[in-house]
C-alpha atoms as a PDB file:
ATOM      1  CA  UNK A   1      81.884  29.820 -65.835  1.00  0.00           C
ATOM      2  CA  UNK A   2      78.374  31.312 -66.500  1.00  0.00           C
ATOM      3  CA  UNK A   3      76.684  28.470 -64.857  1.00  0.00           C
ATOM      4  CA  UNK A   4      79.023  28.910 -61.641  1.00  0.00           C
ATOM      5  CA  UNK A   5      78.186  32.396 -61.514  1.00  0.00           C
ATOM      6  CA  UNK A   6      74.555  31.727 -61.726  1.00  0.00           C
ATOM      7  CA  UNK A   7      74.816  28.952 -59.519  1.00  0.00           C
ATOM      8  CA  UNK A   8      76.302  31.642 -56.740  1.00  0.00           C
ATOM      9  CA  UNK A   9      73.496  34.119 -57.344  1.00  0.00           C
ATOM     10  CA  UNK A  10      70.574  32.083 -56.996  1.00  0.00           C
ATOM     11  CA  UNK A  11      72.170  30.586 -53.514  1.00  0.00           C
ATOM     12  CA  UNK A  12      72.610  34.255 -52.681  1.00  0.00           C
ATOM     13  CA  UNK A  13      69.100  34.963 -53.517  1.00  0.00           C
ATOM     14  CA  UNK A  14      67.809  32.069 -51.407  1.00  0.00           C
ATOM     15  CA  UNK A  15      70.209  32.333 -48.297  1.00  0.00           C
ATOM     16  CA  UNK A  16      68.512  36.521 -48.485  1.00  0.00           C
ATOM     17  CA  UNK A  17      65.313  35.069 -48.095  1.00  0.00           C
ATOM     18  CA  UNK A  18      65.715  32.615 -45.566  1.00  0.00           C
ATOM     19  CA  UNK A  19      67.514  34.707 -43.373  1.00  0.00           C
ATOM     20  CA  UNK A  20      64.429  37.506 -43.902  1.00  0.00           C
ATOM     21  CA  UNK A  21      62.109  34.789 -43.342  1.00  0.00           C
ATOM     22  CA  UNK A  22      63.940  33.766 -39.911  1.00  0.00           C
ATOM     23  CA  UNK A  23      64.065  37.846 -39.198  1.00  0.00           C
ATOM     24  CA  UNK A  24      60.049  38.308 -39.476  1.00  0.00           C
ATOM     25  CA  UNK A  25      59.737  35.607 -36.839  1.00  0.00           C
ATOM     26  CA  UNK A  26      60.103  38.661 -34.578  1.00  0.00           C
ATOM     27  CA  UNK A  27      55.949  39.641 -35.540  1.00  0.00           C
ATOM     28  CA  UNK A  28      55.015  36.438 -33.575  1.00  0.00           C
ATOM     29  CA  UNK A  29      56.138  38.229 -30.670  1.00  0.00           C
ATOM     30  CA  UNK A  30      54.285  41.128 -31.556  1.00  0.00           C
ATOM     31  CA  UNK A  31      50.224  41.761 -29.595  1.00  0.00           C
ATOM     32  CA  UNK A  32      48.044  43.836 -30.939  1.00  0.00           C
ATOM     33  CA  UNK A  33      44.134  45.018 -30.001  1.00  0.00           C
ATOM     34  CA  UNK A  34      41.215  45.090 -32.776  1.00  0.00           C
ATOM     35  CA  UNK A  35      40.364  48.885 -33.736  1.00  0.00           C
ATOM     36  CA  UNK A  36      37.673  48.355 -35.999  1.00  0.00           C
ATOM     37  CA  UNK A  37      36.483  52.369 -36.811  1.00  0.00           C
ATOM     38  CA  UNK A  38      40.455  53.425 -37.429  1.00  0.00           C
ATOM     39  CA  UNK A  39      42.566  52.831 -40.767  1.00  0.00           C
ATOM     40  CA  UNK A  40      45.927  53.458 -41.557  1.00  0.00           C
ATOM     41  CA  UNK A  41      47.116  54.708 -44.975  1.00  0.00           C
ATOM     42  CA  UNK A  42      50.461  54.219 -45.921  1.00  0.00           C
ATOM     43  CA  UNK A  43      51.725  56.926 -48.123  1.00  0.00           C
ATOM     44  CA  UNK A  44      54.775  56.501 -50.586  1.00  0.00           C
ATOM     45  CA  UNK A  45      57.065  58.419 -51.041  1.00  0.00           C
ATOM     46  CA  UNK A  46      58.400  60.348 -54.354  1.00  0.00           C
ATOM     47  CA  UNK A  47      57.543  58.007 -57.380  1.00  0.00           C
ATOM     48  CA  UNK A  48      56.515  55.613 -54.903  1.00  0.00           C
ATOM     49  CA  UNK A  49      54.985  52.349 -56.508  1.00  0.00           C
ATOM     50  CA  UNK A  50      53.200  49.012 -55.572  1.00  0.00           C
ATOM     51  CA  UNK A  51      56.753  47.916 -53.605  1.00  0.00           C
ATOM     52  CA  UNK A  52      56.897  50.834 -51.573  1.00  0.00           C
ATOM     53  CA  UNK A  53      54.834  49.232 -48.422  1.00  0.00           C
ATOM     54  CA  UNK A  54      53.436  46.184 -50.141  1.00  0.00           C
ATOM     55  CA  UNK A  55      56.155  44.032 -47.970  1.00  0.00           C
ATOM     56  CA  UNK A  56      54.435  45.967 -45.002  1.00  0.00           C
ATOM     57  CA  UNK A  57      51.263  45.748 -45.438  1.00  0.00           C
ATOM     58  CA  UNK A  58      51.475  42.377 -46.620  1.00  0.00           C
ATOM     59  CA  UNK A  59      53.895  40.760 -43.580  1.00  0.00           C
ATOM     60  CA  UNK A  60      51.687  42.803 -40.917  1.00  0.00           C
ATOM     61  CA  UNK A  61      48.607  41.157 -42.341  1.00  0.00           C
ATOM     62  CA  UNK A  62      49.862  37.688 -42.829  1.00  0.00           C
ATOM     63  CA  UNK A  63      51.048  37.888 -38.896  1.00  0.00           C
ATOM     64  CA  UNK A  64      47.582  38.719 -38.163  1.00  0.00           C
ATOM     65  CA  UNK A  65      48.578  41.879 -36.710  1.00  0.00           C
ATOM     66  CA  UNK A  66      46.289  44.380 -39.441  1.00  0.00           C
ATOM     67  CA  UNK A  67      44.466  43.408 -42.251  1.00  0.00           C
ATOM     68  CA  UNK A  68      45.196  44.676 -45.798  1.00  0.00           C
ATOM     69  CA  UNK A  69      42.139  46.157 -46.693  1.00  0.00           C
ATOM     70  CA  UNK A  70      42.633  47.543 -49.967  1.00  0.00           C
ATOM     71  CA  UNK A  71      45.184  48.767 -52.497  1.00  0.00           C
ATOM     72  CA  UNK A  72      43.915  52.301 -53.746  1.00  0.00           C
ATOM     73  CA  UNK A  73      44.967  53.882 -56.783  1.00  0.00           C
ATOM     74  CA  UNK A  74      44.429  58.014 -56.399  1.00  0.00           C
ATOM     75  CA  UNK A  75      44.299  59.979 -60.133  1.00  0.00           C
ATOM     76  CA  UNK A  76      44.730  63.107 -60.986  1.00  0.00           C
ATOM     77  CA  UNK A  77      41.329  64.762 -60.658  1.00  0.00           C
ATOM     78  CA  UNK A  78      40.636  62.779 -57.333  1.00  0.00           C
ATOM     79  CA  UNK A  79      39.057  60.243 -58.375  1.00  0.00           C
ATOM     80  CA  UNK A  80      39.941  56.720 -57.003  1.00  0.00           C
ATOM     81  CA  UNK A  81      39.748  53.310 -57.632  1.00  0.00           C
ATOM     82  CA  UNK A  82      40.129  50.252 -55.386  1.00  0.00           C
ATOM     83  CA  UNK A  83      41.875  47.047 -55.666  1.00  0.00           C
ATOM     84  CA  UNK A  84      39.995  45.069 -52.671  1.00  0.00           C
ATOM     85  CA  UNK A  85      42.077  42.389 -50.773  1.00  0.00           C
ATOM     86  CA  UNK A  86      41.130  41.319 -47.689  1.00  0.00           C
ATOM     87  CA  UNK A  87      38.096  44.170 -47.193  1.00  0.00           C
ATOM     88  CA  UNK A  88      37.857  46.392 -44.037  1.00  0.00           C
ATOM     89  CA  UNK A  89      38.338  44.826 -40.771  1.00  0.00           C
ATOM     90  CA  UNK A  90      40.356  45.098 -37.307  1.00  0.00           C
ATOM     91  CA  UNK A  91      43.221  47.370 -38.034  1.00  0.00           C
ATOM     92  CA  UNK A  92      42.657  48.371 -41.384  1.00  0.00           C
ATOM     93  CA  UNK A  93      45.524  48.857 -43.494  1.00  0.00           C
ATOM     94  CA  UNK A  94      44.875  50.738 -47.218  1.00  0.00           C
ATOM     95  CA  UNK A  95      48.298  50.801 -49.466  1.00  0.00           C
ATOM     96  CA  UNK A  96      47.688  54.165 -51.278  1.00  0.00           C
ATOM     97  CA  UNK A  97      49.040  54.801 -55.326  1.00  0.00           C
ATOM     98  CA  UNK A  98      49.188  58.498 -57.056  1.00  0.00           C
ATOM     99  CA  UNK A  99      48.953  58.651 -60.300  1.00  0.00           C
ATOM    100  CA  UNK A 100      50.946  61.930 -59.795  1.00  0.00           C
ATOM    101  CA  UNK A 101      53.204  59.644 -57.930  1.00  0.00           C
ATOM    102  CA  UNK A 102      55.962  62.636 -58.592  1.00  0.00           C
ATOM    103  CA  UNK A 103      53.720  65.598 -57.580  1.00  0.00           C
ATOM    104  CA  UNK A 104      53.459  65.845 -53.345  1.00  0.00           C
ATOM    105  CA  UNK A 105      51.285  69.408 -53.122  1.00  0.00           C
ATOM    106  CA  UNK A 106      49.004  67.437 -56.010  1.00  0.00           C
ATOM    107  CA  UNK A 107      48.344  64.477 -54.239  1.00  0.00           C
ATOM    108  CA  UNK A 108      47.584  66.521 -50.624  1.00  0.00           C
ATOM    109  CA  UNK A 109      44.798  67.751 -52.552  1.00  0.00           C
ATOM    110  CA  UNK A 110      43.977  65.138 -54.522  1.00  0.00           C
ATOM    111  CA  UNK A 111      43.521  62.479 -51.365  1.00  0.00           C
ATOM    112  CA  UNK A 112      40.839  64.193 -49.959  1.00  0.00           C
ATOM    113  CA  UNK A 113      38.076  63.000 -52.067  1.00  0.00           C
ATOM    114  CA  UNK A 114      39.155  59.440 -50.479  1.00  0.00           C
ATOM    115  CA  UNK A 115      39.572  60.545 -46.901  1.00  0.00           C
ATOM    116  CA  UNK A 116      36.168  61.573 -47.262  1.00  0.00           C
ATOM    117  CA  UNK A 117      34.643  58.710 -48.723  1.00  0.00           C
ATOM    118  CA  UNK A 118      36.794  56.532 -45.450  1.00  0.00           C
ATOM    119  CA  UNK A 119      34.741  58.679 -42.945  1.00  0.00           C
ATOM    120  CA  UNK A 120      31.300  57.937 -44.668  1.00  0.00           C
ATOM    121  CA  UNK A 121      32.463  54.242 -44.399  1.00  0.00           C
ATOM    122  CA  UNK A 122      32.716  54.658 -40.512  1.00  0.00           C
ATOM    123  CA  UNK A 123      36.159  55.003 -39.876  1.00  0.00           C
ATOM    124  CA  UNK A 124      36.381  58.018 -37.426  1.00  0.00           C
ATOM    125  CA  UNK A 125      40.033  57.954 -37.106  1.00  0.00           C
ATOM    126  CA  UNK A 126      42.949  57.559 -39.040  1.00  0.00           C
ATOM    127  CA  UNK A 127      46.844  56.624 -38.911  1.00  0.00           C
ATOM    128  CA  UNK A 128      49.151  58.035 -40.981  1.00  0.00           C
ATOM    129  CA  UNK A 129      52.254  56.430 -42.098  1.00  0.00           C
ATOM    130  CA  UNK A 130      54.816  57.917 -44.595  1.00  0.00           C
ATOM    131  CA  UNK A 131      58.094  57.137 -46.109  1.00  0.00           C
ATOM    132  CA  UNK A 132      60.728  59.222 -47.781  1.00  0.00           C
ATOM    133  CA  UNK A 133      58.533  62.466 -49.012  1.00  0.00           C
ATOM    134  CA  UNK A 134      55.379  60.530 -48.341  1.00  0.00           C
ATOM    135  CA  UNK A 135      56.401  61.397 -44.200  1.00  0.00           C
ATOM    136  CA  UNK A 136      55.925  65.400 -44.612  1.00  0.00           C
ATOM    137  CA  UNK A 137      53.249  64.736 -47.367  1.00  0.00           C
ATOM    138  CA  UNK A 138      51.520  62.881 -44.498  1.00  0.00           C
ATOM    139  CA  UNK A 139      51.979  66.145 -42.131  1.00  0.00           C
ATOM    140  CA  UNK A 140      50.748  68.520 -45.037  1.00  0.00           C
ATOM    141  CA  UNK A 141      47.926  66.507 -45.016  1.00  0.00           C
ATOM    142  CA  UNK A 142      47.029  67.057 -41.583  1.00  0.00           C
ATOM    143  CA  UNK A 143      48.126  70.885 -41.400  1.00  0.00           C
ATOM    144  CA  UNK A 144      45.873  71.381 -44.678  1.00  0.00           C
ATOM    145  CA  UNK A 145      42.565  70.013 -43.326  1.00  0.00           C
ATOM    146  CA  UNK A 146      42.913  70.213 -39.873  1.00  0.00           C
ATOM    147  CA  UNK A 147      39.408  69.943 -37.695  1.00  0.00           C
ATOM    148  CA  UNK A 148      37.550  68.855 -40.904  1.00  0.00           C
ATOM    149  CA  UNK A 149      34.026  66.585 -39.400  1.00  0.00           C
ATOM    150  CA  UNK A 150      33.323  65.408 -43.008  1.00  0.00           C
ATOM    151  CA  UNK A 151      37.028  63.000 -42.745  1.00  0.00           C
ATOM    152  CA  UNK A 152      38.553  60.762 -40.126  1.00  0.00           C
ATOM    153  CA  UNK A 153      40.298  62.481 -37.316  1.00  0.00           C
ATOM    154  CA  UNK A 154      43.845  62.039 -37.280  1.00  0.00           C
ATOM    155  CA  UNK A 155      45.439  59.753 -34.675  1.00  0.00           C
ATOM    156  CA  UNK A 156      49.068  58.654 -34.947  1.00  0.00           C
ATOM    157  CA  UNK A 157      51.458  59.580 -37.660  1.00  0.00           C
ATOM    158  CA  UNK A 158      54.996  57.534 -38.310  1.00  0.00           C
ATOM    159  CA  UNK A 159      57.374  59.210 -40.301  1.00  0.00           C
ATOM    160  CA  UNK A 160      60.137  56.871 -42.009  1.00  0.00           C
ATOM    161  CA  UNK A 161      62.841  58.348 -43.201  1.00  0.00           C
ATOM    162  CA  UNK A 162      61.135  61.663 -43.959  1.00  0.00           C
ATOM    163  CA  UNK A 163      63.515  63.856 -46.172  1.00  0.00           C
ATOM    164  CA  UNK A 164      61.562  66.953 -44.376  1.00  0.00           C
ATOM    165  CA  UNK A 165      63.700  69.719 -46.019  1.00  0.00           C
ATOM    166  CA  UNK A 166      63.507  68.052 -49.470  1.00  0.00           C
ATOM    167  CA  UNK A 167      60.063  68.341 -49.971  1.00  0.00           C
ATOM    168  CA  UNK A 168      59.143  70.843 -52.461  1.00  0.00           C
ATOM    169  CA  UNK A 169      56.486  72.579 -50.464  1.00  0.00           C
ATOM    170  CA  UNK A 170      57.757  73.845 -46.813  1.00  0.00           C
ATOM    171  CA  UNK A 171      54.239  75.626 -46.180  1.00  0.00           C
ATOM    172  CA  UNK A 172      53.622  72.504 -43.409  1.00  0.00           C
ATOM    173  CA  UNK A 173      56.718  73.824 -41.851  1.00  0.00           C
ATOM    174  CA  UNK A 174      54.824  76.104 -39.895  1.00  0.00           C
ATOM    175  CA  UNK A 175      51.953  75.031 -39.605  1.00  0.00           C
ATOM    176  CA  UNK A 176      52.422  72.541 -36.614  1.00  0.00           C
ATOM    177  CA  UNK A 177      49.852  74.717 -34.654  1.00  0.00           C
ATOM    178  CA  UNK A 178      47.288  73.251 -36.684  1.00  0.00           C
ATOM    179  CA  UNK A 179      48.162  69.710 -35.908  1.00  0.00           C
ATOM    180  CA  UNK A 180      45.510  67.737 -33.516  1.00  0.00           C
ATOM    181  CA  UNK A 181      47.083  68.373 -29.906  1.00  0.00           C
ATOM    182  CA  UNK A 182      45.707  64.741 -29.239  1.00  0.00           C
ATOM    183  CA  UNK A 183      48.197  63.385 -31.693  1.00  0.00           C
ATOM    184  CA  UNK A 184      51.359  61.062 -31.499  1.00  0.00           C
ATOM    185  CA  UNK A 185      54.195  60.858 -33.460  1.00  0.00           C
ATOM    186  CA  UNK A 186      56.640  57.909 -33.946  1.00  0.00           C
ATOM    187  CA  UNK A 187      59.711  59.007 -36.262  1.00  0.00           C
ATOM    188  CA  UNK A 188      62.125  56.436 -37.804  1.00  0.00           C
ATOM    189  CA  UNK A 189      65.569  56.870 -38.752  1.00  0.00           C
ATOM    190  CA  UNK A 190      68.268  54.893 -40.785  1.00  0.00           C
ATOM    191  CA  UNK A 191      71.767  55.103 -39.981  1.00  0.00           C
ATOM    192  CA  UNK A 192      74.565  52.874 -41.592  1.00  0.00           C
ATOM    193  CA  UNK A 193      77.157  51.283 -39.492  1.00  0.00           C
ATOM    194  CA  UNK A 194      76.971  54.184 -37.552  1.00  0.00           C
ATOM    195  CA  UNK A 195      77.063  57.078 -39.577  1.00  0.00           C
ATOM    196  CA  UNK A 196      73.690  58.902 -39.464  1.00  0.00           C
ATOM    197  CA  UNK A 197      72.435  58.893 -42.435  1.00  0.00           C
ATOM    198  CA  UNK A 198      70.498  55.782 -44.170  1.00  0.00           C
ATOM    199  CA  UNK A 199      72.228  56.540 -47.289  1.00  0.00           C
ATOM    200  CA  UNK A 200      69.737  58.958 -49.298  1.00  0.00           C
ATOM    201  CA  UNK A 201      68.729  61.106 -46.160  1.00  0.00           C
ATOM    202  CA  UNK A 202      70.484  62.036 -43.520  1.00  0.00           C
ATOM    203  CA  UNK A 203      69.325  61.700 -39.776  1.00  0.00           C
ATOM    204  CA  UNK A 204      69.175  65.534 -39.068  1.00  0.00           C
ATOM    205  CA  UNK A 205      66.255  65.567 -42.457  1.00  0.00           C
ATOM    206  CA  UNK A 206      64.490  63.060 -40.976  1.00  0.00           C
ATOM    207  CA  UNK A 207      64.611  64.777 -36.969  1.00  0.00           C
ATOM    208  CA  UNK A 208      63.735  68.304 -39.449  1.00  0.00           C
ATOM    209  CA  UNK A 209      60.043  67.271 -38.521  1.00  0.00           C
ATOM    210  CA  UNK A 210      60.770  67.835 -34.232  1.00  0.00           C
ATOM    211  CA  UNK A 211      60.218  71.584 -34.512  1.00  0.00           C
ATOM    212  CA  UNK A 212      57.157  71.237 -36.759  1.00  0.00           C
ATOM    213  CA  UNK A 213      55.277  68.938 -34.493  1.00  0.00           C
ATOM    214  CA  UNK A 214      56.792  68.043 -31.043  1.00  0.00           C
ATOM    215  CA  UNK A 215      55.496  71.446 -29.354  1.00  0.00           C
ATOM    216  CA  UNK A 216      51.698  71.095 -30.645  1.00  0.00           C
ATOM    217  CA  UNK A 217      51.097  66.589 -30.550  1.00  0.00           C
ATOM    218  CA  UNK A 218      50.678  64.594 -27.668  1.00  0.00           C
ATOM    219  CA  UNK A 219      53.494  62.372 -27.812  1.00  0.00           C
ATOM    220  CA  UNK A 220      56.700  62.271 -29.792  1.00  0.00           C
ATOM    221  CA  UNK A 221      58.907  59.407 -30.209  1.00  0.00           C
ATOM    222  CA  UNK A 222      62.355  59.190 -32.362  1.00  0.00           C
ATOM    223  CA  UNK A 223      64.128  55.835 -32.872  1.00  0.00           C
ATOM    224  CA  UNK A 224      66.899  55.148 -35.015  1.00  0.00           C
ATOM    225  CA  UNK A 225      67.663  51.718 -36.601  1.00  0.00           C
ATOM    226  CA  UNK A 226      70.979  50.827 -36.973  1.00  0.00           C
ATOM    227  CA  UNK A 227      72.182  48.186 -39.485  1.00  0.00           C
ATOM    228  CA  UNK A 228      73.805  47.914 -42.585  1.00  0.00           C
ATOM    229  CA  UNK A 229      72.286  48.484 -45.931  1.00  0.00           C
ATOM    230  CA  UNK A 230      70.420  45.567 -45.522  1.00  0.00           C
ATOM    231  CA  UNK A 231      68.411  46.312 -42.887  1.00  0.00           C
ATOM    232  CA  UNK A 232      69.438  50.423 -42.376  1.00  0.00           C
ATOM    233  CA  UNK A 233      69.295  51.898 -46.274  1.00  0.00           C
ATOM    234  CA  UNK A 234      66.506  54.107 -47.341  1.00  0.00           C
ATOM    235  CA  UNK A 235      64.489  51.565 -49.234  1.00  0.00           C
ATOM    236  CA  UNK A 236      65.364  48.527 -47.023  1.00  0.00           C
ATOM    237  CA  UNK A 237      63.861  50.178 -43.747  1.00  0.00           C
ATOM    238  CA  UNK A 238      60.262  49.387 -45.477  1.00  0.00           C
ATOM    239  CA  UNK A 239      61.210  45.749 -45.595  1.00  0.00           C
ATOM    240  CA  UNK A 240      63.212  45.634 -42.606  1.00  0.00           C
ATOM    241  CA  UNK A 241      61.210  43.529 -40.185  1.00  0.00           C
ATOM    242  CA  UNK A 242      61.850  45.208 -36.860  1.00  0.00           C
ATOM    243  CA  UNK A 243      60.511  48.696 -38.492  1.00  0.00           C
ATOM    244  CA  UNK A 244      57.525  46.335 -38.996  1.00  0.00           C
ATOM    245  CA  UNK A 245      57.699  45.735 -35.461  1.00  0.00           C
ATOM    246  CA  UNK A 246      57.620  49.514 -34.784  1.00  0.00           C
ATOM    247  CA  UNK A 247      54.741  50.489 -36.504  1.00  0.00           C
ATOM    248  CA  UNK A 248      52.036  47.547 -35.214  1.00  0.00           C
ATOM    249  CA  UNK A 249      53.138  48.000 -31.544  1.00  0.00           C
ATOM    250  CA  UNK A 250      53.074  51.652 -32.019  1.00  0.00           C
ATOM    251  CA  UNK A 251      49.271  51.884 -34.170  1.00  0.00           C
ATOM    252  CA  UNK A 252      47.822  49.157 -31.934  1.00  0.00           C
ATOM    253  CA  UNK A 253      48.956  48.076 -29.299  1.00  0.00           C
END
């Protein structure tokens, strides 16, 4: 009986993959252009680890569409250490770790010994993208050192399921003034069969950002992705394929 039940787990596990390999076919579709002095950071969310966009960064670069430049490991005085994969190029894509992984006013301060070191590496501009708490720790980020020369300027931001009202610091709330007025905003949603929430935040947390930043930014987009858990739940809209989609046409294309 053991072996049966095995037997119908790993044939679960491999019918999953295959049908999430088939779904990532979608990227081939996907064209892109080569911006070679922007990066994009992907910021995790509360106690956010290695898994948190390493399906992202890793799909978008194997489809040629970014290139994973680096994983980057941010401790608690500031200091930071790489873990070099592919090296800077078109696109680039750095996966960022806290050691506070648990502490979002912490690591708004302690990233900005690395945005400065990105700027003195030539990258003028940067993309922000953010899931769970790491969305409004991506807009304290920019309301805390807004117009600063010595970093990159900010270009786009994506929030993914941002669980705005959760965070433990509201002082971005209004501060949307001090966001570029050159910026655009793409804002992702989960809901489940339906229902608008994607199962840890609801869709009215995630739209909580509108007021903070559609008034003062360029552009402001909201989609919602609708699904089942597979594809729709909080931690499966990181490895959901057509969010994947989402973020390369909306960063470079």
């Amino acid at each position: 009986m053991l072996g049966i039940f095995f037997a119908i787990i790993v044939g679960l596990i491999v019918v999953f993959f295959l049908w999430f390999r088939q779904r990532e076919q979608l990227l081939n579709e996907v064209k892109v252009e080569p911006h070679t002095k922007t990066v994009t950071l992907f910021v995790p969310g509360y106690g956010g680890n290695r898994t948190s966009f390493g399906g992202v960064v890793n799909r978008l670069d194997r489809y040629d569409l970014g290139t994973f430049s680096e994983r980057t490991y941010i401790k608690s005085d500031g200091k930071f250490s790489q873990q070099k994969q592919a090296g800077f190029g078109n696109n680039s894509m750095v996966q960022l770790l806290f050691e506070d992984s648990r502490a979002p006013e912490k690591e708004v301060k302690q990233i900005y010994p690395y945005l400065q070191y990105l700027k003195a590496q030539g990258f003028d501009k940067m993309n922000l993208v953010g899931h769970s708490t790491g969305a409004p720790m991506s807009v304290a980020i920019l309301t805390t050192y807004p117009n600063d020369s010595t970093i990159p300027k900010p270009e786009k931001l994506i929030s993914i399921g941002g669980d705005f009202p959760l965070h433990p610091s509201e002082s971005y709330l209004a501060s949307g003034e001090k966001l570029p007025s050159d910026l655009a905003v793409l804002t992702i949603a989960g809901n489940i069969w339906g229902r608008p929430t994607d199962g840890l935040v609801k869709e009215t947390e995630v739209r909580a950002i509108e007021p903070v930043v559609e008034p003062y930014v360029k552009s402001y987009q909201f989609v919602i992705i609708n699904g089942s858990p597979l594809t729709a739940f909080h931690f499966m809209l990181h490895e959901n394929p057509v969010v994947d989609k989402l973020i390369a046409e909306f960063l470079w294309s």
